[in-house]
Every structure is written in structure tokens, then in C-alpha cells.
C-alpha atoms as a PDB file:
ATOM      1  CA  UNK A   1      73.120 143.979 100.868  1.00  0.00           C
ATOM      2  CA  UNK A   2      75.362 143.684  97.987  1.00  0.00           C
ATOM      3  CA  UNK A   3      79.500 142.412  98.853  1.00  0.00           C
ATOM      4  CA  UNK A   4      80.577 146.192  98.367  1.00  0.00           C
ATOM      5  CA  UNK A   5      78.127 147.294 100.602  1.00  0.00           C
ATOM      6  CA  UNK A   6      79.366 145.328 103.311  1.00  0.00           C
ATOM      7  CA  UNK A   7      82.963 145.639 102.225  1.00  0.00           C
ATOM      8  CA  UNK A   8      81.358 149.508 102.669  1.00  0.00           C
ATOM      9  CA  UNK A   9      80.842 148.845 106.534  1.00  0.00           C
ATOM     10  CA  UNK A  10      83.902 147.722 107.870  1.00  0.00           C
ATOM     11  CA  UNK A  11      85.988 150.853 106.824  1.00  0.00           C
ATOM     12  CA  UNK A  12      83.387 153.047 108.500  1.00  0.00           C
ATOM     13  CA  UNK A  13      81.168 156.445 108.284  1.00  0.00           C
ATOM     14  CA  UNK A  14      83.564 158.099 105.470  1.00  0.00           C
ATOM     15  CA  UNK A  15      83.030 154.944 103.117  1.00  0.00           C
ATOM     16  CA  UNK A  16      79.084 155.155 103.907  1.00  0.00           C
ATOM     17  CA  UNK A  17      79.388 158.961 102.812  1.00  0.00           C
ATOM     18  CA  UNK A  18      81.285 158.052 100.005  1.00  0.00           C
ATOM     19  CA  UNK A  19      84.899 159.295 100.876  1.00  0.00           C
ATOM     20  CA  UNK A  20      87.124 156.930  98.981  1.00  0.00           C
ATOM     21  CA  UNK A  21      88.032 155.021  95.415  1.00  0.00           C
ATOM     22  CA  UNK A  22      86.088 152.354  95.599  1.00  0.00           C
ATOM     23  CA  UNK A  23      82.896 153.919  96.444  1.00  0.00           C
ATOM     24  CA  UNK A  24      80.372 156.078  94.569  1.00  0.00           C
ATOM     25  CA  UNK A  25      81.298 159.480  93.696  1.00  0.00           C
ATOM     26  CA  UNK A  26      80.432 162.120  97.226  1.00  0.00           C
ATOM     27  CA  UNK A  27      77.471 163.466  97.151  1.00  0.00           C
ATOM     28  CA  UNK A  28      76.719 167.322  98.430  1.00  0.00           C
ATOM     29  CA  UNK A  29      74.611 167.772 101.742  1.00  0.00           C
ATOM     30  CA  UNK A  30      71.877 169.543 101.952  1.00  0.00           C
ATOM     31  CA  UNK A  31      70.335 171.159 104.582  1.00  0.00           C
ATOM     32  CA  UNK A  32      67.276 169.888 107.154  1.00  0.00           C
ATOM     33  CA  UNK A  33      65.590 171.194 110.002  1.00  0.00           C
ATOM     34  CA  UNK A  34      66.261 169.795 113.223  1.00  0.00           C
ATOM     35  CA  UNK A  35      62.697 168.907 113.823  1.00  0.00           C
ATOM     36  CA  UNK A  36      62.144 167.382 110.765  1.00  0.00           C
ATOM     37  CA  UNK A  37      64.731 164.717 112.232  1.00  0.00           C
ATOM     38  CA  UNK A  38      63.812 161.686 114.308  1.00  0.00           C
ATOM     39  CA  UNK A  39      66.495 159.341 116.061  1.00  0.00           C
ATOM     40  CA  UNK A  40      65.835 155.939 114.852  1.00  0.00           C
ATOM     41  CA  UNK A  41      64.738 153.116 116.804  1.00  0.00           C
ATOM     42  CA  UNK A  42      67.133 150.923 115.746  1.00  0.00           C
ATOM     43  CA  UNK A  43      70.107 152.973 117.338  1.00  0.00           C
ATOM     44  CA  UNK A  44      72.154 150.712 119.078  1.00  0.00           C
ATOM     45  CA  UNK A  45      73.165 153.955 121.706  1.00  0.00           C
ATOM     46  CA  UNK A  46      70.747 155.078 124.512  1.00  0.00           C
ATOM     47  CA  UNK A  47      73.065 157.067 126.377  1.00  0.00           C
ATOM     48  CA  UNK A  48      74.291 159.977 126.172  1.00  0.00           C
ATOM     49  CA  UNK A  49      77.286 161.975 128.312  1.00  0.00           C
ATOM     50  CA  UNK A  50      75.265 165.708 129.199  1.00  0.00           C
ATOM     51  CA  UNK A  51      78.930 166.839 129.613  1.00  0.00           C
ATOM     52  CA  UNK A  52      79.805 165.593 126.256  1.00  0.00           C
ATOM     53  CA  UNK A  53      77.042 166.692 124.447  1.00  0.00           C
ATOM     54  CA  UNK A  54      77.460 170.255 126.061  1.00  0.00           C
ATOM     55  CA  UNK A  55      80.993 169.817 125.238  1.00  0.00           C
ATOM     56  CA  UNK A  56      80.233 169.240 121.032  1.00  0.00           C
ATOM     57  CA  UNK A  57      77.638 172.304 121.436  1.00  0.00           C
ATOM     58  CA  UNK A  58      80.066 174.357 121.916  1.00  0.00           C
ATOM     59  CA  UNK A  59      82.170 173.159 119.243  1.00  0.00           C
ATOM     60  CA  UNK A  60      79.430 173.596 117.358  1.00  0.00           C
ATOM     61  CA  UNK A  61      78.640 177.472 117.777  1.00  0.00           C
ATOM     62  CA  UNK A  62      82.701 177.847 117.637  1.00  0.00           C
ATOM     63  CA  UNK A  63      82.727 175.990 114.325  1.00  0.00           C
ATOM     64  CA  UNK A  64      80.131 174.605 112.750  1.00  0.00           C
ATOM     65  CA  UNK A  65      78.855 170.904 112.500  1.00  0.00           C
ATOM     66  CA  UNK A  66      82.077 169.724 110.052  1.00  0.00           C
ATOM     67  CA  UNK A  67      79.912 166.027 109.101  1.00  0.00           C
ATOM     68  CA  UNK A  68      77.133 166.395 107.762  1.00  0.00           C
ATOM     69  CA  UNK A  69      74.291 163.378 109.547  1.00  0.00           C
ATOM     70  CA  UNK A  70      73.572 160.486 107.629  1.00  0.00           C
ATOM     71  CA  UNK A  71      69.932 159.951 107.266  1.00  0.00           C
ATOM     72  CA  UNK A  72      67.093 158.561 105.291  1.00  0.00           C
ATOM     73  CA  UNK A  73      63.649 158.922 104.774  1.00  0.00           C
ATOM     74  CA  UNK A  74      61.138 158.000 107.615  1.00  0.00           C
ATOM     75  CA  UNK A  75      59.348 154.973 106.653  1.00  0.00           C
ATOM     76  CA  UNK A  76      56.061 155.747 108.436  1.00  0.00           C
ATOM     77  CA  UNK A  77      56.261 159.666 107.687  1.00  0.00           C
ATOM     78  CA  UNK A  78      56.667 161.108 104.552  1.00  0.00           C
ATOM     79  CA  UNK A  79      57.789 164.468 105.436  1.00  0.00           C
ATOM     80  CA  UNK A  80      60.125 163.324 108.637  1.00  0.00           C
ATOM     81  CA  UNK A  81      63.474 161.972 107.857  1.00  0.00           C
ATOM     82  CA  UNK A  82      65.299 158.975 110.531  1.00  0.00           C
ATOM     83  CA  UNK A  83      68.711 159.806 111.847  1.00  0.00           C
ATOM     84  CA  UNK A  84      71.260 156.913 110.482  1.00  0.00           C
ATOM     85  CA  UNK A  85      74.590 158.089 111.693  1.00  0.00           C
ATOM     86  CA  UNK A  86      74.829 161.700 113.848  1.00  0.00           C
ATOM     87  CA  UNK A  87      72.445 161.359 116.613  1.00  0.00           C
ATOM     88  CA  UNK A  88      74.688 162.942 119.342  1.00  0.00           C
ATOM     89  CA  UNK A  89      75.475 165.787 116.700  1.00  0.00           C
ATOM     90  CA  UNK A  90      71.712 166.538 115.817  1.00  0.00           C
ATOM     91  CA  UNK A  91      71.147 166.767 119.716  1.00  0.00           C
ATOM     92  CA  UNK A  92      74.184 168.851 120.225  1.00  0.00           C
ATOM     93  CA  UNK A  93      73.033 171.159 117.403  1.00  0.00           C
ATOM     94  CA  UNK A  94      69.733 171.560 119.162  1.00  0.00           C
ATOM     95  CA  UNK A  95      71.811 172.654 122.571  1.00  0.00           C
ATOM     96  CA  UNK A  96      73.701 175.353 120.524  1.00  0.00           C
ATOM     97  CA  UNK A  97      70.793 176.624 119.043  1.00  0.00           C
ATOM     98  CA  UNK A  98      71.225 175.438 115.540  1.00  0.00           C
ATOM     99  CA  UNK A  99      67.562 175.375 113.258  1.00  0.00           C
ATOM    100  CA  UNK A 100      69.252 173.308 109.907  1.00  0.00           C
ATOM    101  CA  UNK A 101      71.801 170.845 110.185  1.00  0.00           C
ATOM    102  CA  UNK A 102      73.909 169.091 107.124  1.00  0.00           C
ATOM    103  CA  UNK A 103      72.482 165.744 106.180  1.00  0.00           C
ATOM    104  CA  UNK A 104      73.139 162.839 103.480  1.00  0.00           C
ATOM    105  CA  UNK A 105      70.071 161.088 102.729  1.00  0.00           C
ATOM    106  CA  UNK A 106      70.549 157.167 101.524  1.00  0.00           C
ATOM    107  CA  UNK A 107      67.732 154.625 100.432  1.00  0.00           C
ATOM    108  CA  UNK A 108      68.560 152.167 103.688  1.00  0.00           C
ATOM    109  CA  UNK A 109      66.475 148.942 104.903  1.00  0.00           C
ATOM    110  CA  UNK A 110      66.068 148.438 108.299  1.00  0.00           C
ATOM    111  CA  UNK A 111      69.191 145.843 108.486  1.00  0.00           C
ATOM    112  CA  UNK A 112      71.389 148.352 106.881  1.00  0.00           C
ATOM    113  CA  UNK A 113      70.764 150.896 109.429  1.00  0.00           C
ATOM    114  CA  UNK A 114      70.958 148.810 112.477  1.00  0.00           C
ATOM    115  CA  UNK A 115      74.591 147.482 110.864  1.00  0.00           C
ATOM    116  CA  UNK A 116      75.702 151.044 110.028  1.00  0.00           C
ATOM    117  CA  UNK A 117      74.857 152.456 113.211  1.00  0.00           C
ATOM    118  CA  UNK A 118      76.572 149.534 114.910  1.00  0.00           C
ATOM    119  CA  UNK A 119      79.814 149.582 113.176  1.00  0.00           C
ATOM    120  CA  UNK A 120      80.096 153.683 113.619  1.00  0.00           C
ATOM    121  CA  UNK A 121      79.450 153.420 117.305  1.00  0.00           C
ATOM    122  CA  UNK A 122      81.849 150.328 117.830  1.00  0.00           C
ATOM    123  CA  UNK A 123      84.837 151.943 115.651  1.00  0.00           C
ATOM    124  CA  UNK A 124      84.040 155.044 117.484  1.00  0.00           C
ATOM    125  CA  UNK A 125      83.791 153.201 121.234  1.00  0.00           C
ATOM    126  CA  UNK A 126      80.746 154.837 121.267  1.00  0.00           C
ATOM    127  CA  UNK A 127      78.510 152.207 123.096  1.00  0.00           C
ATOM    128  CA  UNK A 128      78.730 150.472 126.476  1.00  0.00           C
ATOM    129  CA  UNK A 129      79.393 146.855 126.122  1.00  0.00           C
ATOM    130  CA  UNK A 130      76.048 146.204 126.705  1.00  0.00           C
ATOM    131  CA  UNK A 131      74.611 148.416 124.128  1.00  0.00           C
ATOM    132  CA  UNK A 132      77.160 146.527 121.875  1.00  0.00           C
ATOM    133  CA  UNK A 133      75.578 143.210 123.089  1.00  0.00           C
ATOM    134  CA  UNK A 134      72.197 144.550 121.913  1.00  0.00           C
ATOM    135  CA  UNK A 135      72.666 145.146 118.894  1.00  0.00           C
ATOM    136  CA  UNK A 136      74.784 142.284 118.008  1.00  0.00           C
ATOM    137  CA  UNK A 137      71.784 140.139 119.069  1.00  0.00           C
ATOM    138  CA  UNK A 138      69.706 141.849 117.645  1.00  0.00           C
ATOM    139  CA  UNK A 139      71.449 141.885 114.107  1.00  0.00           C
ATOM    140  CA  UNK A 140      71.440 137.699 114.449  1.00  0.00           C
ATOM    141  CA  UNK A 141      67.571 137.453 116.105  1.00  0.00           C
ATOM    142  CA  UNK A 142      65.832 139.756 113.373  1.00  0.00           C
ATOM    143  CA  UNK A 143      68.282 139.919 110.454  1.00  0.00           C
ATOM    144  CA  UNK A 144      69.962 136.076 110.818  1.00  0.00           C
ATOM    145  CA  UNK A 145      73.754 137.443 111.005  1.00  0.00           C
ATOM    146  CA  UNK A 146      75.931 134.381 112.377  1.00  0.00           C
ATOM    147  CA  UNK A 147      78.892 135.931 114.944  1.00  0.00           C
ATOM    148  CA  UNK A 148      81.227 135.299 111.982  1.00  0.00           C
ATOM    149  CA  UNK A 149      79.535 137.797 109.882  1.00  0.00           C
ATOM    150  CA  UNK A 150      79.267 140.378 112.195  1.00  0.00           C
ATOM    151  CA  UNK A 151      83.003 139.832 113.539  1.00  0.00           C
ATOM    152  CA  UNK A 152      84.351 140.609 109.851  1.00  0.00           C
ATOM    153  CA  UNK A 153      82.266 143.389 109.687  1.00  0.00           C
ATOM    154  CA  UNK A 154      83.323 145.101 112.805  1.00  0.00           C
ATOM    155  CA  UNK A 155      86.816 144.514 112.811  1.00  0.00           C
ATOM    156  CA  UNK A 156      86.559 142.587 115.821  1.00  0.00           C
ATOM    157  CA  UNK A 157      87.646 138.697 116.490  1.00  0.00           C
ATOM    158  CA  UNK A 158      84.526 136.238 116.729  1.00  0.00           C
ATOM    159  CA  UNK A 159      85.546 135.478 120.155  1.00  0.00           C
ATOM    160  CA  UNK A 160      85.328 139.418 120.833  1.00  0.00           C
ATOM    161  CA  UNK A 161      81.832 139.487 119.509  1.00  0.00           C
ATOM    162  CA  UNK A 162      80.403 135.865 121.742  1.00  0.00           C
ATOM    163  CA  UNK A 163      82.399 137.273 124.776  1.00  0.00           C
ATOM    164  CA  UNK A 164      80.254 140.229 124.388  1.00  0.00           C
ATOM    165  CA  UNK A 165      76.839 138.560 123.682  1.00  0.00           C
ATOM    166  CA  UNK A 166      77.433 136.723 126.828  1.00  0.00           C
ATOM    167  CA  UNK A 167      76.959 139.812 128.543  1.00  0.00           C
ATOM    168  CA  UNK A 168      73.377 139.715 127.901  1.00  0.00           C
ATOM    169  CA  UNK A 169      72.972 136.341 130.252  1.00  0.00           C
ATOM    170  CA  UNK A 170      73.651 138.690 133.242  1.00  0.00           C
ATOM    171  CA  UNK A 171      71.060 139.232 135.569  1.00  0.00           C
ATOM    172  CA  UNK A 172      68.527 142.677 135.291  1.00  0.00           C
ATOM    173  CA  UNK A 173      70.414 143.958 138.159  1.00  0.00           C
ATOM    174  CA  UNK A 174      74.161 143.607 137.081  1.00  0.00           C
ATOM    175  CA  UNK A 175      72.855 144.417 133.491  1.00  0.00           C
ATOM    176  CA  UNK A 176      71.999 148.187 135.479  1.00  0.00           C
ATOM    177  CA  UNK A 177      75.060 148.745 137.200  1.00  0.00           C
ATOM    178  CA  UNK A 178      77.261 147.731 133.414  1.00  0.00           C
ATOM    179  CA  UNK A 179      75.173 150.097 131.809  1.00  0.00           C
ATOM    180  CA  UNK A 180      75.196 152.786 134.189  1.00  0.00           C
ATOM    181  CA  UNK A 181      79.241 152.410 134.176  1.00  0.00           C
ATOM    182  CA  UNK A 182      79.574 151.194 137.673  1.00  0.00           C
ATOM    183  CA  UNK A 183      81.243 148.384 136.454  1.00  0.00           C
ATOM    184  CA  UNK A 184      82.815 146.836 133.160  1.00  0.00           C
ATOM    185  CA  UNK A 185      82.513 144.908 130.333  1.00  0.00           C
ATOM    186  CA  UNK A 186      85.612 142.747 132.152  1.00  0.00           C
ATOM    187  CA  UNK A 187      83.844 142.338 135.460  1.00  0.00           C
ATOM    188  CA  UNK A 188      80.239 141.342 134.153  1.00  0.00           C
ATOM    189  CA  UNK A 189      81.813 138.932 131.693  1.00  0.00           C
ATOM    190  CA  UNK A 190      83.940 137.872 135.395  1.00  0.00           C
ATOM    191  CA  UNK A 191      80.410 137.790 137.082  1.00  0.00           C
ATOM    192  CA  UNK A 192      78.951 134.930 134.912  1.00  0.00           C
ATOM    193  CA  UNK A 193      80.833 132.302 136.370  1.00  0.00           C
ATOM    194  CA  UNK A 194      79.921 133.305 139.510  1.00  0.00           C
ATOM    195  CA  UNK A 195      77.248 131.671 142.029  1.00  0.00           C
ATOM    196  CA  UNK A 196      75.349 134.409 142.656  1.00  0.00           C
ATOM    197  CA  UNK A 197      76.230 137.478 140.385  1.00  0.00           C
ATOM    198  CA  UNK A 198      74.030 140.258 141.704  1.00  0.00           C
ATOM    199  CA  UNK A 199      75.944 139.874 144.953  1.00  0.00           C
ATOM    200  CA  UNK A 200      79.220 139.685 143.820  1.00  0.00           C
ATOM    201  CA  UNK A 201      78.226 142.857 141.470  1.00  0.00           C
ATOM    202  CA  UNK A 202      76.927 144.802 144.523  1.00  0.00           C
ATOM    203  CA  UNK A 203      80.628 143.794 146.301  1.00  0.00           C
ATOM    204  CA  UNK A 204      82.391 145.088 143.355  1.00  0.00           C
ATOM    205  CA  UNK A 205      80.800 148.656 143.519  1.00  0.00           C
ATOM    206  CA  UNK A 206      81.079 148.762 147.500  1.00  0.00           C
ATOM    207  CA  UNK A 207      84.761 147.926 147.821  1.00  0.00           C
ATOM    208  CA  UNK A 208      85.466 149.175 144.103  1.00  0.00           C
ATOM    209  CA  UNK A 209      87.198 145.569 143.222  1.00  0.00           C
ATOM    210  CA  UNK A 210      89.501 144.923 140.035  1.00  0.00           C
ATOM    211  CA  UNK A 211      88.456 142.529 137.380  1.00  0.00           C
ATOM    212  CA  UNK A 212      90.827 140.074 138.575  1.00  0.00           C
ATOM    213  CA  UNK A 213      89.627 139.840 141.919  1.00  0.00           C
ATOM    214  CA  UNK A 214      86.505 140.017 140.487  1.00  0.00           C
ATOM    215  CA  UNK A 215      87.665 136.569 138.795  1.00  0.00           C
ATOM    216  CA  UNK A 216      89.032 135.006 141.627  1.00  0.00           C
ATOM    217  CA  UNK A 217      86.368 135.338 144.161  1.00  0.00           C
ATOM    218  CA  UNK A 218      83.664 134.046 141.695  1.00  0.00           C
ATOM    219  CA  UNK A 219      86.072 131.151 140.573  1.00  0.00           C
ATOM    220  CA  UNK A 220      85.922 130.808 144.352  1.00  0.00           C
ATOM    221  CA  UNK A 221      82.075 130.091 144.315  1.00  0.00           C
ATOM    222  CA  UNK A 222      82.117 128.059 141.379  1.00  0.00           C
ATOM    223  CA  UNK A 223      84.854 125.852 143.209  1.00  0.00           C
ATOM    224  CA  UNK A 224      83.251 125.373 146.541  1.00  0.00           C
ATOM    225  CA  UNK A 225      80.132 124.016 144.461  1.00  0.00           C
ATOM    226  CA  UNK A 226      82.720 121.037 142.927  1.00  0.00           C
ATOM    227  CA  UNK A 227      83.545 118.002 144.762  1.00  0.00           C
ATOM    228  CA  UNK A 228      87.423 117.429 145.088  1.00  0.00           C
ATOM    229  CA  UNK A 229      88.745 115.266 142.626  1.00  0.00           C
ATOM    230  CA  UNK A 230      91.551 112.672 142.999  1.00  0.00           C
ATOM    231  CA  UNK A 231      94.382 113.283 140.780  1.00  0.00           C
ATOM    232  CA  UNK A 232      95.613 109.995 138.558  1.00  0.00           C
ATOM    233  CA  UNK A 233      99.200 109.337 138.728  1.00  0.00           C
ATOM    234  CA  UNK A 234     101.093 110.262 135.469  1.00  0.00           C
ATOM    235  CA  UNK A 235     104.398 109.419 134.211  1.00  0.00           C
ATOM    236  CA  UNK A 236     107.172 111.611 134.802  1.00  0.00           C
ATOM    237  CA  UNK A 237     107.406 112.189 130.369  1.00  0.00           C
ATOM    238  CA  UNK A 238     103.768 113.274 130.860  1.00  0.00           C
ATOM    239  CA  UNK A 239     104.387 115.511 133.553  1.00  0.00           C
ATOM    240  CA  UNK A 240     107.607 117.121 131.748  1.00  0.00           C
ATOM    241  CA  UNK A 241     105.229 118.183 128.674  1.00  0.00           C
ATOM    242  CA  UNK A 242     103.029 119.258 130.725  1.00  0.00           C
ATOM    243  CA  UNK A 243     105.262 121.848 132.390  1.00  0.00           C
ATOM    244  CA  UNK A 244     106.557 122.619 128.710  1.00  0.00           C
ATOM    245  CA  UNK A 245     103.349 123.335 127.083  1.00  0.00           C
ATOM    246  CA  UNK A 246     102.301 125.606 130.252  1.00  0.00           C
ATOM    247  CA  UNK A 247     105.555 127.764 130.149  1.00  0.00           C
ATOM    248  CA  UNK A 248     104.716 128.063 126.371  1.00  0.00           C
ATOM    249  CA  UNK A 249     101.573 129.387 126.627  1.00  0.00           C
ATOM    250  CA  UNK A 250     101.586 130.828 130.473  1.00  0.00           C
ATOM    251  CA  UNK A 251      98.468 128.723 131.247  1.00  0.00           C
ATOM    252  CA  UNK A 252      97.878 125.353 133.533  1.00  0.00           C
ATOM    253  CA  UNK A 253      98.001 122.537 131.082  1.00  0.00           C
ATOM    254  CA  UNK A 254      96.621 118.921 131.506  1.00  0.00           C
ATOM    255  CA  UNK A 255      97.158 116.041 129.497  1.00  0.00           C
ATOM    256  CA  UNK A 256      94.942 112.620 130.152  1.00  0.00           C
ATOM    257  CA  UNK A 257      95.605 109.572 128.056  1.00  0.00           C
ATOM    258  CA  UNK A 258      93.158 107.389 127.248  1.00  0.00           C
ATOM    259  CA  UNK A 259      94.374 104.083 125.430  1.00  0.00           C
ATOM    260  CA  UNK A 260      96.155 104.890 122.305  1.00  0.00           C
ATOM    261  CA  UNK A 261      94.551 108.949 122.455  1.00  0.00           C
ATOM    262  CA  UNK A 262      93.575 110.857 125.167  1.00  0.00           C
ATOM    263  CA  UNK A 263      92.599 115.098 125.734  1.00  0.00           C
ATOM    264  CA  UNK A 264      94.565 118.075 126.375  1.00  0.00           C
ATOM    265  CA  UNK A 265      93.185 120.567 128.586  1.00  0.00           C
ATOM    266  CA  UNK A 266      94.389 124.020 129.144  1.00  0.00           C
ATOM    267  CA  UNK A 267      92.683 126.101 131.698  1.00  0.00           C
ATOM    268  CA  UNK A 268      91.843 129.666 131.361  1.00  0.00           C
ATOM    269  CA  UNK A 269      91.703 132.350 134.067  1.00  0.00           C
ATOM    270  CA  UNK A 270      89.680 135.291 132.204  1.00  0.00           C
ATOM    271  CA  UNK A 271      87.914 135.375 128.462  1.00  0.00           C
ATOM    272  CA  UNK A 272      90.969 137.941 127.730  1.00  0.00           C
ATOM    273  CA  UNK A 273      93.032 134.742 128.175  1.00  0.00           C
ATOM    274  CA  UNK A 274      90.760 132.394 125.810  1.00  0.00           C
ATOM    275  CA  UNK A 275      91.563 135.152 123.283  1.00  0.00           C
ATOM    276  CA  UNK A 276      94.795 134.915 123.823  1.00  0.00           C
ATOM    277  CA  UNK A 277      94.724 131.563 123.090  1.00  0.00           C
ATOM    278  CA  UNK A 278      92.694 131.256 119.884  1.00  0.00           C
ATOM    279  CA  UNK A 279      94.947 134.078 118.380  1.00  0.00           C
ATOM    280  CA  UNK A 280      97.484 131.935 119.089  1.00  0.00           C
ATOM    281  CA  UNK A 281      96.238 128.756 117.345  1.00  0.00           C
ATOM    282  CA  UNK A 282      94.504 130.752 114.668  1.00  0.00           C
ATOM    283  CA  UNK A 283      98.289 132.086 113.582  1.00  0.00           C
END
């Protein structure tokens, strides 16, 4: 993919269609029929609202379908075209009865698609978090994207995109209930620190529990496991920074010497918090 391709991808659909001065001129639609189109298999999204789509199928018989779909031509079948960008239009079109629908057909590898399709659905907040994990891991297991890349493609911070991946170390069962809704991106990423996750998932969807307590109860778990730990005295200088750095950034600091060096630890309560932090020390 050449640097103005990519440039291409973090500004969206309209710079893939060609809506803007830096890109090629826009190209006119033409017209396919619905069957002739095929979602493709490397669509991050697998889920789609009924209500919504009902929703856009009426829009559609009011007015029209106002973008055209961004496809290209099906690699295994000649006369069959693969849906790039539009999927939940071309099914919508189908609900209102539509035979044609407005496309844009690009020459696209399979790496292009999966990183279109991904950036369109995450600038749109179109996928569940764990859809999002997907096909981030997917991008860096079959196409060798590091996190970096893929954060400065988004839009998103490279903490944003790991916090996210991490998702995918949940357990089948709490992987279910995130993408069925039933709980969020906030308390799955919560759950990992947890002893046992699939129980403290099923106690989140009985007593509907926020993503702080969420937090706390599985910091809870992880803290019984720990044996206590005697504090060393410090000096009452050591103590004073401490208490200055932690009203600085709103986090429990610790400092340890250790002959002429030592560490500085400051302890975080949530991954939103980590962010925080790294923002912070980033500038």
C-alpha cells in the first residue's frame, strides 16, 4: 500500500471514494444487482441491529441509497463482485425491495479491504469492541501490522488499540455476553484481572454492576491471592513527594530507593487511567 493510500485510510470512506484534493479525481457509480453482491469475509462486523436495518430500509424507499457501496471484484468469481464498504446498506436495500444498488468498484488486495472496512466501522462505532479486537489481530497475524501502525491509522492512541486486543484473552463465555452487549468493552477489559472471570461476568449481568465495581471486586480476587507485604520505613522528604506526585496526577504513588537510584511506581485503578497517564507523559 503506497503512503497516500494509507494517508487515504485515516480520513475515512469519502477519501476511499475519492471526495477530496488530495485524492484522485471521483469517479461515477454505476449500478449492480443486489445478488450479484457478496459480503466479504474479511468484514470485521457480524452483527447487525434488525431494528436498525429496518430503520435504513425505510430511509431507503423514502429516499434513495445517497452512498453508493464500495466494492471490488470477487476474487474466486468472475461475474460476482465483494462488498468493501456498505454491507448494512446492501442488506437494507434488499429489505426495501431495491433490485440495483450504487456501487464504486476499486482494484483492492485482501489487506486493503480488511483495513478499509476496519477504519469505516471504527470511525463510524460500528463494531463491538470485540469485533474491533478481531480485526486488529487479525490485521497484525496475517498482514504483520505492529499496534503502532494500526493506531495512526485509526485515529486511535496505541494504548486504545492493546487495551482492546486484550479483550481477546477473555474467556469463550465472557467473549459471548461482550458480544451479545450484555456487558462492555470497560467491564471485560475489568474482568481480566480477575480470578475467575466467567463468574464475575455472570455477577455483572445478574445484579447489572458498573465498571467500577466491576474493578473493585476483581482487584478484590487478585488481592486475596497476594501475601501481605511489610511496608519499609521511608523518610519523611520521601513521603512528602510522594503525596505531591499523587495529588498531581490523582493516582497512589510509590517511590523505593535503592542505593544511589531506585523505582517509581504509580498504581492504576482502570486501563482508562493508564491512558490517562501516558497522554500525560506523551505531552
Amino acid at each position: 500500500m503506497t503512503g497516500k493510500e494509507k494517508r487515504s485510510l485515516g480520513r475515512g470512506l469519502s477519501a476511499l471514494l475519492g471526495e477530496g484534493a488530495e485524492t484522485a479525481p471521483a469517479r461515477s457509480p454505476r449500478h449492480l444487482a443486489v445478488d450479484k453482491l457478496e459480503p466479504s469475509p474479511l468484514q470485521p462486523r457480524r452483527r447487525f441491529d434488525a431494528e436498525e436495518l429496518e430503520s435504513l430500509a425505510a430511509s431507503i424507499r423514502a429516499n434513495g441509497i445517497l452512498q453508493p457501496l464500495l466494492v471490488r471484484r470477487h476474487p474466486a468469481k468472475p461475474d460476482r463482485h465483494e462488498i468493501v464498504a456498505g454491507e448494512r446498506r446492501w442488506r437494507a436495500a434488499q429489505l426495501a425491495g431495491l433490485h440495483e444498488v450504487p456501487v464504486l468498484e476499486r482494484a483492492l488486495t485482501d489487506r486493503e479491504v480488511l483495513e478499509m472496512a476496519l477504519v469505516e466501522n471504527v470511525q463510524r462505532r460500528d463494531l463491538s469492541a470485540l469485533e474491533e479486537a478481531e480485526g486488529y489481530q487479525r490485521l497484525i497475524a496475517e498482514f504483520g501490522r505492529s499496534q503502532e501502525d494500526l493506531a495512526q491509522e485509526i485515529g486511535k492512541s496505541r494504548v486504545h488499540v492493546a487495551n482492546t486486543l486484550r479483550l481477546l484473552k477473555l474467556p469463550d463465555e465472557a467473549k459471548t455476553m461482550l458480544a451479545e452487549g450484555r456487558i462492555t468493552a470497560g467491564h471485560g477489559r475489568a474482568l481480566l484481572a480477575a480470578a475467575d472471570p466467567v463468574a464475575l461476568a455472570r455477577r455483572v449481568v445478574a445484579e447489572d454492576l458498573s465498571v467500577r465495581r466491576t474493578e473493585a471486586l476483581a482487584a478484590e480476587g487478585t488481592t486475596a491471592r497476594r501475601p501481605p507485604k511489610t511496608a519499609a520505613p521511608k523518610d519523611a522528604d520521601t513521603r512528602a513527594l510522594e503525596r505531591d506526585l499523587a495529588r498531581a496526577l490523582g493516582l497512589e504513588v510509590e517511590i523505593a530507593h535503592a542505593g544511589a537510584g531506585g523505582r517509581v511506581t504509580i498504581r492504576y485503578r482502570s486501563l482508562e487511567q493508564l491512558d490517562e497517564v501516558v497522554r500525560r507523559l506523551n505531552g
